[in-house]
N, C-alpha and C. Protein backbone atom coordinates (compact mmCIF):
# COMPACT_ATOMS: atom_id res chain seq x y z
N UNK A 1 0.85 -1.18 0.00
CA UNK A 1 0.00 0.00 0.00
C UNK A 1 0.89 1.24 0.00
N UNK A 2 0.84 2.01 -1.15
CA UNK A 2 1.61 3.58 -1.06
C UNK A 2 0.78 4.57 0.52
N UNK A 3 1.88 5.21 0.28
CA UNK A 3 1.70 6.96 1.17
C UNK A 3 0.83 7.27 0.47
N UNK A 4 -0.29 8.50 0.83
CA UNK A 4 -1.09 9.16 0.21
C UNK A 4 0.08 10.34 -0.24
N UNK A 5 -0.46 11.03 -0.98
CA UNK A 5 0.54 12.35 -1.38
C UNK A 5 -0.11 13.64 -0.75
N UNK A 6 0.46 14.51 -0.60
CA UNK A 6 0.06 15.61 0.22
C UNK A 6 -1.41 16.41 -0.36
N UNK A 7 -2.25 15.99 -1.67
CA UNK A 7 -2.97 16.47 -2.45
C UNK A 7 -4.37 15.43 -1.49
N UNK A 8 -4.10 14.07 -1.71
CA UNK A 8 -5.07 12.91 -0.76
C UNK A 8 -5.20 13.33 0.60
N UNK A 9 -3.99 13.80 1.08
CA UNK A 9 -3.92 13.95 2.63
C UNK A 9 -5.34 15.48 2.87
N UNK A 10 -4.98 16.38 2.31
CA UNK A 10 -5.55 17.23 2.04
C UNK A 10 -7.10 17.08 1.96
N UNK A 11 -7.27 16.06 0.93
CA UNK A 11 -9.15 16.03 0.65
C UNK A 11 -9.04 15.33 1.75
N UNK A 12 -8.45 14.20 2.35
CA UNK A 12 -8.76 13.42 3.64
C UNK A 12 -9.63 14.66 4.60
N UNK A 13 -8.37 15.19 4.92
CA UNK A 13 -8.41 15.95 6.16
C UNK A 13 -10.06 16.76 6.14
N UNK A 14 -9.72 17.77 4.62
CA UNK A 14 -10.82 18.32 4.55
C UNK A 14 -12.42 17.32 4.69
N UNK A 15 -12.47 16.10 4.13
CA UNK A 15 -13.50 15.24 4.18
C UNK A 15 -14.00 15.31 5.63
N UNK A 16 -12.64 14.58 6.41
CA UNK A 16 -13.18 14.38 8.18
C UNK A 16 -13.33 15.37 8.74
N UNK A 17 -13.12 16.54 8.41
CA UNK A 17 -13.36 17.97 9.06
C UNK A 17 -15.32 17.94 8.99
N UNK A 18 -15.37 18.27 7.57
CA UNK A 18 -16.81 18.41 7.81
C UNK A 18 -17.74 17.15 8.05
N UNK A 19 -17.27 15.54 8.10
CA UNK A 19 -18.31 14.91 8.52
C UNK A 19 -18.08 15.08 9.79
N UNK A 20 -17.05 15.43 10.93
CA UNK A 20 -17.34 15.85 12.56
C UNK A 20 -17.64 16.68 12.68
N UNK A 21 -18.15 18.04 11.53
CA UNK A 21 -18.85 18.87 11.62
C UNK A 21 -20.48 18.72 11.68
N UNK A 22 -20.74 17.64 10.76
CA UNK A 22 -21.72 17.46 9.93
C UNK A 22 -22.69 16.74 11.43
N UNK A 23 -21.83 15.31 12.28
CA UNK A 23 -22.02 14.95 13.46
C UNK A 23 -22.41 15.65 14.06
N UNK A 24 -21.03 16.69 14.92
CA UNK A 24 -21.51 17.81 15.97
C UNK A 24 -22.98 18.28 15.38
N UNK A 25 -23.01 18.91 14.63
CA UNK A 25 -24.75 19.82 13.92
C UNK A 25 -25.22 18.29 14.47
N UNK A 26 -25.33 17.67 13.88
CA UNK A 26 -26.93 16.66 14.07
C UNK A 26 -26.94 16.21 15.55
N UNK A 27 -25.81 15.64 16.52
CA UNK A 27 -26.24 15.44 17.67
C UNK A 27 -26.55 16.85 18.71
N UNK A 28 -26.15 18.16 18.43
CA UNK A 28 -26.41 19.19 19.06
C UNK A 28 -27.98 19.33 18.36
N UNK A 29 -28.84 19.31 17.29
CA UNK A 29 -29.77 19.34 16.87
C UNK A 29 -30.91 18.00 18.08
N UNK A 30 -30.19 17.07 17.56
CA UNK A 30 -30.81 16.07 18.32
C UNK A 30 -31.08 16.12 19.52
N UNK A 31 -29.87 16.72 20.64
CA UNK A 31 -30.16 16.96 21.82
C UNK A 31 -31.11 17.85 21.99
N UNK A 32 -31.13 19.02 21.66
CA UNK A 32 -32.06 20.03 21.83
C UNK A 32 -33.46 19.88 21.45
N UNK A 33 -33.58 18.89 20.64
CA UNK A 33 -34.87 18.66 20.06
C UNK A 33 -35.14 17.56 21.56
N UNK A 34 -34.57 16.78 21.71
CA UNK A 34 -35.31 16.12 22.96
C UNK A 34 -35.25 16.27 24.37
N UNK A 35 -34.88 17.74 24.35
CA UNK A 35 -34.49 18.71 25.94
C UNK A 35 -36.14 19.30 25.53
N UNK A 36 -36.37 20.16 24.10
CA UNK A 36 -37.51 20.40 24.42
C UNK A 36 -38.91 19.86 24.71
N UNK A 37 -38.49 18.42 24.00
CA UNK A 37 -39.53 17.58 23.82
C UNK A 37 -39.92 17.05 25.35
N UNK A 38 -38.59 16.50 25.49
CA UNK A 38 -38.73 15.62 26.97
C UNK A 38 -38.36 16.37 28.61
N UNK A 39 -37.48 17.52 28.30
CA UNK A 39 -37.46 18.03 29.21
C UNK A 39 -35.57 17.10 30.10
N UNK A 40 -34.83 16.45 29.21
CA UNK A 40 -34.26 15.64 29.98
C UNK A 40 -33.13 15.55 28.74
N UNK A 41 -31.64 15.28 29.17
CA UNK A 41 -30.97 15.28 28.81
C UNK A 41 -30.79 13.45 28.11
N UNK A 42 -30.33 13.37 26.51
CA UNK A 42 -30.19 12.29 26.36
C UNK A 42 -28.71 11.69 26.29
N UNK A 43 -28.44 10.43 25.77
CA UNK A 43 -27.23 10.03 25.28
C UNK A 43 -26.13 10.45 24.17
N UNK A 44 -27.05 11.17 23.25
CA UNK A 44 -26.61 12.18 22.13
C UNK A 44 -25.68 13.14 22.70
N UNK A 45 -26.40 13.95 23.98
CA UNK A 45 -25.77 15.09 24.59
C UNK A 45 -24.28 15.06 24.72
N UNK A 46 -24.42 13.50 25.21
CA UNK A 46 -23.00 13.35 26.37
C UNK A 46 -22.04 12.25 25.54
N UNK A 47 -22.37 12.16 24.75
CA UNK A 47 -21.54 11.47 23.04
C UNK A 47 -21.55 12.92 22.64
N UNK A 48 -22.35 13.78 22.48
CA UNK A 48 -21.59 15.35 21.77
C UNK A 48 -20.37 15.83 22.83
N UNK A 49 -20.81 15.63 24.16
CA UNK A 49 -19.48 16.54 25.18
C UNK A 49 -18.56 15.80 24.87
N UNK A 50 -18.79 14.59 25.14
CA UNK A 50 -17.25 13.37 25.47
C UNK A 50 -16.67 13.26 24.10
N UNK A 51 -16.70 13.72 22.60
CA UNK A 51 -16.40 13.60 21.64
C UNK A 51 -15.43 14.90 21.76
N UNK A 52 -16.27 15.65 22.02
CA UNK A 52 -15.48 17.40 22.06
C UNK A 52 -14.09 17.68 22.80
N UNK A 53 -14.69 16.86 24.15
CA UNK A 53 -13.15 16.81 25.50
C UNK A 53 -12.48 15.88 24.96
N UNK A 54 -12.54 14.93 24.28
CA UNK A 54 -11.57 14.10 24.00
C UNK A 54 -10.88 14.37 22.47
N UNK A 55 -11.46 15.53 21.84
CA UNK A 55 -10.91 16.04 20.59
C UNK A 55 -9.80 17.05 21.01
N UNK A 56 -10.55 17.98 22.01
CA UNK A 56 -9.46 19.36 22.48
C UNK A 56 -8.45 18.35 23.39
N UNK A 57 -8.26 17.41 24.18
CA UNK A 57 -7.43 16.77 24.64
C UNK A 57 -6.39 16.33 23.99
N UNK A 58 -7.08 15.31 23.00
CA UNK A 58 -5.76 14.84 22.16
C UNK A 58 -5.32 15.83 21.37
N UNK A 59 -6.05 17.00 20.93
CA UNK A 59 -5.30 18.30 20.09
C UNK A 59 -4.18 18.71 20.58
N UNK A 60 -4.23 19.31 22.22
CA UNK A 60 -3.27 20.05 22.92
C UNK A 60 -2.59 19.26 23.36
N UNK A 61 -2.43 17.84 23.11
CA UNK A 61 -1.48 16.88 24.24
C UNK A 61 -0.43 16.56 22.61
N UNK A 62 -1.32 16.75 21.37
CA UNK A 62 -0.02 16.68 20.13
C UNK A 62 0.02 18.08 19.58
N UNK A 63 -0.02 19.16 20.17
CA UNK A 63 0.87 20.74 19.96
C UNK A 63 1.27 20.54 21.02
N UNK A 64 1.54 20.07 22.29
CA UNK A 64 2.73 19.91 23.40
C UNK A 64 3.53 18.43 22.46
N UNK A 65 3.37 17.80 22.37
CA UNK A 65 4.17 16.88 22.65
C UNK A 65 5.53 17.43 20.75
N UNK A 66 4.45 17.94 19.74
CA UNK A 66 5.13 18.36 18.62
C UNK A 66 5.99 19.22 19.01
N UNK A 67 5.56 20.21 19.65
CA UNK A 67 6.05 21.25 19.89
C UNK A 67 7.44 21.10 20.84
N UNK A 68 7.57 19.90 21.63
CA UNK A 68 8.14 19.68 22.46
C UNK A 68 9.88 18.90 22.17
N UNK A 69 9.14 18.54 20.53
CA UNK A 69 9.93 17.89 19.69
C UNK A 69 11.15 18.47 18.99
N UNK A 70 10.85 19.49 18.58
CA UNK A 70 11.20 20.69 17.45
C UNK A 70 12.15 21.37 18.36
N UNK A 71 12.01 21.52 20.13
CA UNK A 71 13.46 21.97 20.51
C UNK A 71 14.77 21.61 20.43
């Protein structure tokens, strides 16, 4: 199996950008639609938080650890 080339890497990236965009919108939609409906927080909610903290986590733990590299 080849490397992708920096042109593949590119549509990759851009692709997974907007389907965890595309996610976030529909489970923040979803939640809110059944906060008003039901009055009660669902499983959607807390699959939207725990997706989010564990995105900004592993973000800032590889700009420390890159960053940490390069000295």
């Amino acid at each position: 199996m080849r490397k992708p080339d920096e042109m593949e890497m590119a549509i990759n990236l851009k692709a997974v950008k907007w389907a965890w965009f595309y996610t976030v919108l529909f489970l923040f939609t979803w939640t809110i639609h059944d906060y008003v409906k039901q009055g009660t927080l669902n499983a959607a909610f807390f699959l939207l938080i725990s997706q989010n903290i564990i995105y900004l986590a592993i973000s800032q733990f590889l700009k420390w650890k890159w960053g940490k590299d390069e000295k």
